[in-house]
Protein backbone atom coordinates (compact mmCIF):
# COMPACT_ATOMS: atom_id res chain seq x y z
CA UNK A 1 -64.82 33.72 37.95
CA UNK A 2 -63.88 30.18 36.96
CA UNK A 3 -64.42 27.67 39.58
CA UNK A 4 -61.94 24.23 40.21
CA UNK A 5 -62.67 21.03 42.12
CA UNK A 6 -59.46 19.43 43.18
CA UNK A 7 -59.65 15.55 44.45
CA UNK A 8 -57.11 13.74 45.62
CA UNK A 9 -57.31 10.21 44.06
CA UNK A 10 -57.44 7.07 46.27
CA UNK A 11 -56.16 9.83 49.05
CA UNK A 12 -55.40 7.24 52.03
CA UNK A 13 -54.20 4.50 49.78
CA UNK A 14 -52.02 7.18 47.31
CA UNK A 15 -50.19 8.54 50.39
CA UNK A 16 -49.43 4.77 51.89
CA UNK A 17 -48.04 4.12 48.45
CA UNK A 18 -45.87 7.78 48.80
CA UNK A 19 -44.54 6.70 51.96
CA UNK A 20 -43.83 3.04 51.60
CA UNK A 21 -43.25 3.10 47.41
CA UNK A 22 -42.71 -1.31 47.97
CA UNK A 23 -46.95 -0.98 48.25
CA UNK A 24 -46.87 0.29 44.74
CA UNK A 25 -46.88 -2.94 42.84
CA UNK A 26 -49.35 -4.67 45.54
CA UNK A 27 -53.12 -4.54 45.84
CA UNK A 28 -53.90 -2.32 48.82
CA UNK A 29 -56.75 -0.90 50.96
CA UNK A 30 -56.80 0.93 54.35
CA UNK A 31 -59.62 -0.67 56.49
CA UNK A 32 -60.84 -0.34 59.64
CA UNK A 33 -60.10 -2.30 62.72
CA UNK A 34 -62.75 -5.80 62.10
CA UNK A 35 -61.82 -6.44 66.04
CA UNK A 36 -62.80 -2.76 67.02
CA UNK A 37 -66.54 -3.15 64.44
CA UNK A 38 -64.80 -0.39 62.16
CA UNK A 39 -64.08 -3.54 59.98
CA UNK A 40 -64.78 -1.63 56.23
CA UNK A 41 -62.48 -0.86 53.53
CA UNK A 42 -61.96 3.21 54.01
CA UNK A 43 -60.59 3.27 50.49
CA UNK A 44 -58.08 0.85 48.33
CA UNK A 45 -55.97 1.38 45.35
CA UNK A 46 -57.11 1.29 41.78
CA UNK A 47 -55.16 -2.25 41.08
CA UNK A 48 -57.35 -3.34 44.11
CA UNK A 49 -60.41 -1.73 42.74
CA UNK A 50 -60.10 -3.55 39.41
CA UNK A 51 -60.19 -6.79 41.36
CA UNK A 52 -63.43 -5.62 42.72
CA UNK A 53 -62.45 -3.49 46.13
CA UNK A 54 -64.83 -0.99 47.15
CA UNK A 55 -65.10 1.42 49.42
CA UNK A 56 -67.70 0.82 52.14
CA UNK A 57 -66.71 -2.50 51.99
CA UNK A 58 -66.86 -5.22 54.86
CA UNK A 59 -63.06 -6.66 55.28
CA UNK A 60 -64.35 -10.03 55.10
CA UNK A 61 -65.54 -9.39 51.94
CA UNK A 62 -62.89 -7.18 50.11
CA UNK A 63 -60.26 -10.83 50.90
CA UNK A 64 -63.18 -12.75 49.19
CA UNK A 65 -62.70 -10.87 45.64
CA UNK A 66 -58.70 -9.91 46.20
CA UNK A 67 -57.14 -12.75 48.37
CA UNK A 68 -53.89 -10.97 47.91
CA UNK A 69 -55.38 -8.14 49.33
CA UNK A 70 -52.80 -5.59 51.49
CA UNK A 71 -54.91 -3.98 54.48
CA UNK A 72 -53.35 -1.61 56.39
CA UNK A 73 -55.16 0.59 59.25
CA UNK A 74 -55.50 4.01 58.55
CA UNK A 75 -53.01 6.62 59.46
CA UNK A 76 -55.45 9.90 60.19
CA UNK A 77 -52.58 12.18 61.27
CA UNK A 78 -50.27 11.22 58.52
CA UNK A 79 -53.40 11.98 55.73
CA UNK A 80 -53.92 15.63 57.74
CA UNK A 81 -50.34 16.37 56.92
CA UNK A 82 -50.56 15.71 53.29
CA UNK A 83 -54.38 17.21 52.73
CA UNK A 84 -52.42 20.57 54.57
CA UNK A 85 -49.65 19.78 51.92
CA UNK A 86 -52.60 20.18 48.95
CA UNK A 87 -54.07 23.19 50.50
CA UNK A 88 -50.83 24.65 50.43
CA UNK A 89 -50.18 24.27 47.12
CA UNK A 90 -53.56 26.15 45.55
CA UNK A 91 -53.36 28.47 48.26
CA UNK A 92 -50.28 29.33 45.96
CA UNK A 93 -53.15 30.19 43.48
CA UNK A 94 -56.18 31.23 45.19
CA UNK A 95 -56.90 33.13 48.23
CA UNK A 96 -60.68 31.19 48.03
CA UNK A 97 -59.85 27.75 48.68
CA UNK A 98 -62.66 25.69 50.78
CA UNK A 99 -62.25 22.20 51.79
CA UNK A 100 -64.43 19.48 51.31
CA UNK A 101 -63.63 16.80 53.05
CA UNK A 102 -59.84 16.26 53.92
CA UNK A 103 -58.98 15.07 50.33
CA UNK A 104 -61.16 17.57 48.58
CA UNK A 105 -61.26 21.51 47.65
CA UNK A 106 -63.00 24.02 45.35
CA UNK A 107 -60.29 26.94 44.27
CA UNK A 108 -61.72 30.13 43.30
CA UNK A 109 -60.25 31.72 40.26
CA UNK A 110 -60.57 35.46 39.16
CA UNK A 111 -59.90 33.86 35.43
CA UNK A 112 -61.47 32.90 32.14
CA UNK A 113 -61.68 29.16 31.69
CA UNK A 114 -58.79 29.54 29.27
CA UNK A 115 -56.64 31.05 32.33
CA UNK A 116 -57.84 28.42 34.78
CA UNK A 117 -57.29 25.70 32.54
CA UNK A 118 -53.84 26.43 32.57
CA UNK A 119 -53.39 27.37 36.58
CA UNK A 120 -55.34 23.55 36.59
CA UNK A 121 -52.50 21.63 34.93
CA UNK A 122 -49.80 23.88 37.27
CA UNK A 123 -51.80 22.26 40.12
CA UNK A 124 -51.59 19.18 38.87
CA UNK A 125 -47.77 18.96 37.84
CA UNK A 126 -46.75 20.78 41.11
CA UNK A 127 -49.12 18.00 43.32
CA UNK A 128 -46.91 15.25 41.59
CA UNK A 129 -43.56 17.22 41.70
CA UNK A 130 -44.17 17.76 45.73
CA UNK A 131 -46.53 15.36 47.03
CA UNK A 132 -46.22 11.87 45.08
CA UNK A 133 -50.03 12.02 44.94
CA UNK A 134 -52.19 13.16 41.97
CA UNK A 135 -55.25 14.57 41.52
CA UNK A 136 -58.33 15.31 39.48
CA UNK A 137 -59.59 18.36 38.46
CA UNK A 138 -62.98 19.46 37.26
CA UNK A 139 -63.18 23.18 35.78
CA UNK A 140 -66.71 25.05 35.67
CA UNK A 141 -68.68 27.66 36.08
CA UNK A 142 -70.18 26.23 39.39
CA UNK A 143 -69.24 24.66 41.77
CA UNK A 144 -71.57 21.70 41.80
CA UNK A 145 -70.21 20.82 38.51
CA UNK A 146 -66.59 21.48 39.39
CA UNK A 147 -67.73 18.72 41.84
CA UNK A 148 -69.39 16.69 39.15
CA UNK A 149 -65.74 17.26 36.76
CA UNK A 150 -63.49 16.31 38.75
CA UNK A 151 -65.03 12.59 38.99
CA UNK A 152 -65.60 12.00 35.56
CA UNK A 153 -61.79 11.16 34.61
CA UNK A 154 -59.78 9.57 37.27
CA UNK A 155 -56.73 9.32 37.89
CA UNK A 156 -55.05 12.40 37.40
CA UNK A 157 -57.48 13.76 35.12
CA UNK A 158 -58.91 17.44 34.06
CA UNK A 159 -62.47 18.16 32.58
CA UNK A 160 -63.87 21.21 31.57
CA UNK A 161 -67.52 21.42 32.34
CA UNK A 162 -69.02 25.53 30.71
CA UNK A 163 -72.04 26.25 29.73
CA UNK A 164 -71.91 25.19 26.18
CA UNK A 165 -70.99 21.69 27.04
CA UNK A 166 -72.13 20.84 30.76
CA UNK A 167 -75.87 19.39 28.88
CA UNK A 168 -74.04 17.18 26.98
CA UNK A 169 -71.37 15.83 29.11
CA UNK A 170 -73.64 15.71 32.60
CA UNK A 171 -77.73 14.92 31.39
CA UNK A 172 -76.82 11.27 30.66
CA UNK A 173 -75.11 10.86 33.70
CA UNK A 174 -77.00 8.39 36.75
CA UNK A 175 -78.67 11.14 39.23
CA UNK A 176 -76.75 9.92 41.95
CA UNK A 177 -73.23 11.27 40.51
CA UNK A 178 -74.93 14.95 41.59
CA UNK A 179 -73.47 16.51 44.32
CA UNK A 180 -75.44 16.15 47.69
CA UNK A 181 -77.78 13.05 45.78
CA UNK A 182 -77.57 10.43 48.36
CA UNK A 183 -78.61 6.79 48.29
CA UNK A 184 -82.02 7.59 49.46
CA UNK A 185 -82.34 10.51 47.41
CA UNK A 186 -81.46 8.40 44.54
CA UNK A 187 -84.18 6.08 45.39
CA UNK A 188 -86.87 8.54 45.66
CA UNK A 189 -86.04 10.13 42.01
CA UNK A 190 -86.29 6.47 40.83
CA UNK A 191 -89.99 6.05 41.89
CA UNK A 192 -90.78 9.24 40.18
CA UNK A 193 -88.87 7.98 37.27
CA UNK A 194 -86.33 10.26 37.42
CA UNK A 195 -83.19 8.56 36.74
CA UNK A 196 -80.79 10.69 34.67
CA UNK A 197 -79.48 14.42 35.77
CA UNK A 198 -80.84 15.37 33.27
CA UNK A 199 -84.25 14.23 34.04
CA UNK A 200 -83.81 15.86 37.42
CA UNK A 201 -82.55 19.67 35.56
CA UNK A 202 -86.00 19.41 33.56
CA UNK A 203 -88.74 17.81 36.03
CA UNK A 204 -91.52 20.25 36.89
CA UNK A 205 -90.14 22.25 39.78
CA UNK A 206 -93.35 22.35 41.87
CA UNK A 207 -93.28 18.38 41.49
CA UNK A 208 -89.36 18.25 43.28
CA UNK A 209 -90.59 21.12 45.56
CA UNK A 210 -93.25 18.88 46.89
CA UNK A 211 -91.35 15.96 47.23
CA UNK A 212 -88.30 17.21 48.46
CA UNK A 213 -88.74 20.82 49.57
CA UNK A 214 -85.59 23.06 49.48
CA UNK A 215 -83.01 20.65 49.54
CA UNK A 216 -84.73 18.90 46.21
CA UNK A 217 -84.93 22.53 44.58
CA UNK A 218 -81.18 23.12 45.42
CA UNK A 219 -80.05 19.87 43.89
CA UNK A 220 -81.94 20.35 40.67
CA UNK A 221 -80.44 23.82 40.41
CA UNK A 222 -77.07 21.94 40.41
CA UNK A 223 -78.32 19.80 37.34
CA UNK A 224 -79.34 22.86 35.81
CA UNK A 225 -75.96 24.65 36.47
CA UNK A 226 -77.27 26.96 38.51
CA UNK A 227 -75.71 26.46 41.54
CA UNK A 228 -74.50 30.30 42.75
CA UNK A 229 -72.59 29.11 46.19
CA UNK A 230 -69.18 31.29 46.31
CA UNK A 231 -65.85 29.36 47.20
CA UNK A 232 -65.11 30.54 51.07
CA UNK A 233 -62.21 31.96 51.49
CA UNK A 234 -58.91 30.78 53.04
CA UNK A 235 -59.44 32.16 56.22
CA UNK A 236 -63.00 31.64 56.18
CA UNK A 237 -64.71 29.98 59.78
CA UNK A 238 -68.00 28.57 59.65
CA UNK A 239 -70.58 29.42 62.22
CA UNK A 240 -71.31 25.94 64.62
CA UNK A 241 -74.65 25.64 64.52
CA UNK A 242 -74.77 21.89 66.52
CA UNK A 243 -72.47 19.94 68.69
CA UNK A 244 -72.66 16.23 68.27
CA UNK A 245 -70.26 13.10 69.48
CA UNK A 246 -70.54 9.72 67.91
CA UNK A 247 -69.20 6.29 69.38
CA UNK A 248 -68.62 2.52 67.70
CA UNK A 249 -69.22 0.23 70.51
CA UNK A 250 -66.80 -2.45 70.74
CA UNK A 251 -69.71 -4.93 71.06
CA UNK A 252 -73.64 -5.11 71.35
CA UNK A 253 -75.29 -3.14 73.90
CA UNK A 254 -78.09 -5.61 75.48
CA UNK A 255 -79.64 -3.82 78.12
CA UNK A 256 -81.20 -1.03 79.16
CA UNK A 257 -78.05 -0.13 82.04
CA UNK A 258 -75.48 -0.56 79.26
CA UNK A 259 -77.20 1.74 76.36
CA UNK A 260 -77.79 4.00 79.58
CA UNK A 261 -73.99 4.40 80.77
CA UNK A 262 -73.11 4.80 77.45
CA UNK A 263 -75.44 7.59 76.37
CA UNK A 264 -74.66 9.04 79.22
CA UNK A 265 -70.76 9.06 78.68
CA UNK A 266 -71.61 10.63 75.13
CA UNK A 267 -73.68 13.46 76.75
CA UNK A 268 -70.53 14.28 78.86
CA UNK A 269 -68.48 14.23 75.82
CA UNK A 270 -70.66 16.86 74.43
CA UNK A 271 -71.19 18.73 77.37
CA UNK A 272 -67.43 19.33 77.69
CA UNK A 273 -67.44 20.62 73.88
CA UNK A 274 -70.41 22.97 74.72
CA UNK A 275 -68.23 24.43 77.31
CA UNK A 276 -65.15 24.90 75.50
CA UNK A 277 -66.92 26.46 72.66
CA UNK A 278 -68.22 28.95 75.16
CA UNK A 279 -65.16 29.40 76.92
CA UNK A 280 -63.30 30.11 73.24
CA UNK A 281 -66.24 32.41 72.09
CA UNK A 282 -66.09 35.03 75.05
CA UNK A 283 -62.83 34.96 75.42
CA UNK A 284 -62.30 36.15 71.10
């Protein structure tokens, strides 16, 4: 079984370019609405990144380093069509193909890496042929490093990450490229002087047990290439285990009525999911 991580690059920004080819030549980034506090580039385009656009991003600050800057809002239902577009496409190849994130999916392989190399570039070609778009590709053994391959040559790149190489190409790598190694994470492996993924694949693991507990013994198994998570498969549907609703408040809540009303318009929200759920359970 040879695993691939396919990423879509600059997804939001490479599919504004698709439709509207004009944007092409331009710096771009799709941001959120500054009136409606969403105000944060989502993602830009890599003549926008060279000028020093990043993702995250406050508006405000992205037309500070790129006055020439192009912000457009986002278009969610347009990206949905072309992420179902990509999953199409290695669906062609794989009957294991899991999503992660809308721009993002491992694609289970029953090949050698010599085999998968080669359904890798098909992917490729065919996402340019079809789609406009490109993508990056990382091929392993795992799928954390799959994960970990597919950011290490962008755009429209392939690396092959087995287990003769993956020490050499990943260990000097910052910690925080690892899948699942957040900003605070990152911080934490700092104080302990762990810095490197490397560092994390050979720290002591009662030392990241302690610290961290499961969650720090499942990343270091990643670093270690040991990760043994199966793709899902296509028609795979995972179990809800919460039900949650989130809200951006169009400005600052100052009293106690106002954070009131609107918590309590949020538990409506997700007692109305809680429902449906049930309703769609009993009646399957």
């Amino acid at each position: 079984m040879t695993i691939l991580h396919s990423d879509a690059n600059c997804f939001y920004a490479s599919v504004e370019m698709v439709e509207n080819p004009s944007l092409r030549e331009q710096r771009i980034a799709v941001c959120g609405d500054t009136e409606q506090r969403h105000g944060i580039v989502l993602t830009a385009n890599y003549p926008a990144k060279r000028a020093g656009v990043k993702t995250a991003m406050a508006n405000w600050e992205a037309r500070q380093k790129c006055p020439d800057l192009v912000m457009l809002p986002p278009r969610y239902d347009l990206y949905l069509k072309y992420s179902r577009l990509l999953r199409r496409i290695y669906q062609r190849h794989s009957a294991q193909v899991e999503p992660f994130g809308m721009d993002e999916c491992w694609i289970g392989l029953p090949f050698e890496e010599k085999e998968a190399i080669d359904v890798a570039e098909s992917i490729r070609r065919t996402v340019r042929e079809e789609t406009g778009l490109t993508v990056s590709i990382g091929v392993s053994f795992c799928k954390a490093l799959a994960k970990l391959g597919s950011d290490m040559k962008k755009p429209d790149g392939l690396t092959v990450l087995n287990r003769g190489n993956f020490r050499e190409k990943c260990w000097r790598l910052p910690v925080s490229e690892l899948l699942y190694v957040g900003p605070r994470t990152t911080l934490k492996l700092y104080e302990m002087g762990i810095t490197t993924i490397g560092a994390l694949a050979q720290a002591p693991i009662d030392l990241i047990q302690r610290r961290f507990g499961k969650n720090g013994l499942m990343v270091r198994a990643f670093a270690r290439g040991e990760d043994l998570s199966p793709v899902a498969p296509n028609d795979f549907a995972p179990q809800i285990k919460s039900i949650g609703h989130g809200a951006t408040c169009v400005c600052d809540l100052h009293d106690n009525y106002s954070v009131w009303l609107a918590l309590y318009e949020l538990a409506q929200d997700v007692g109305h999911r809680m429902i449906s759920h049930e309703v769609k359970a009993g009646g399957a």
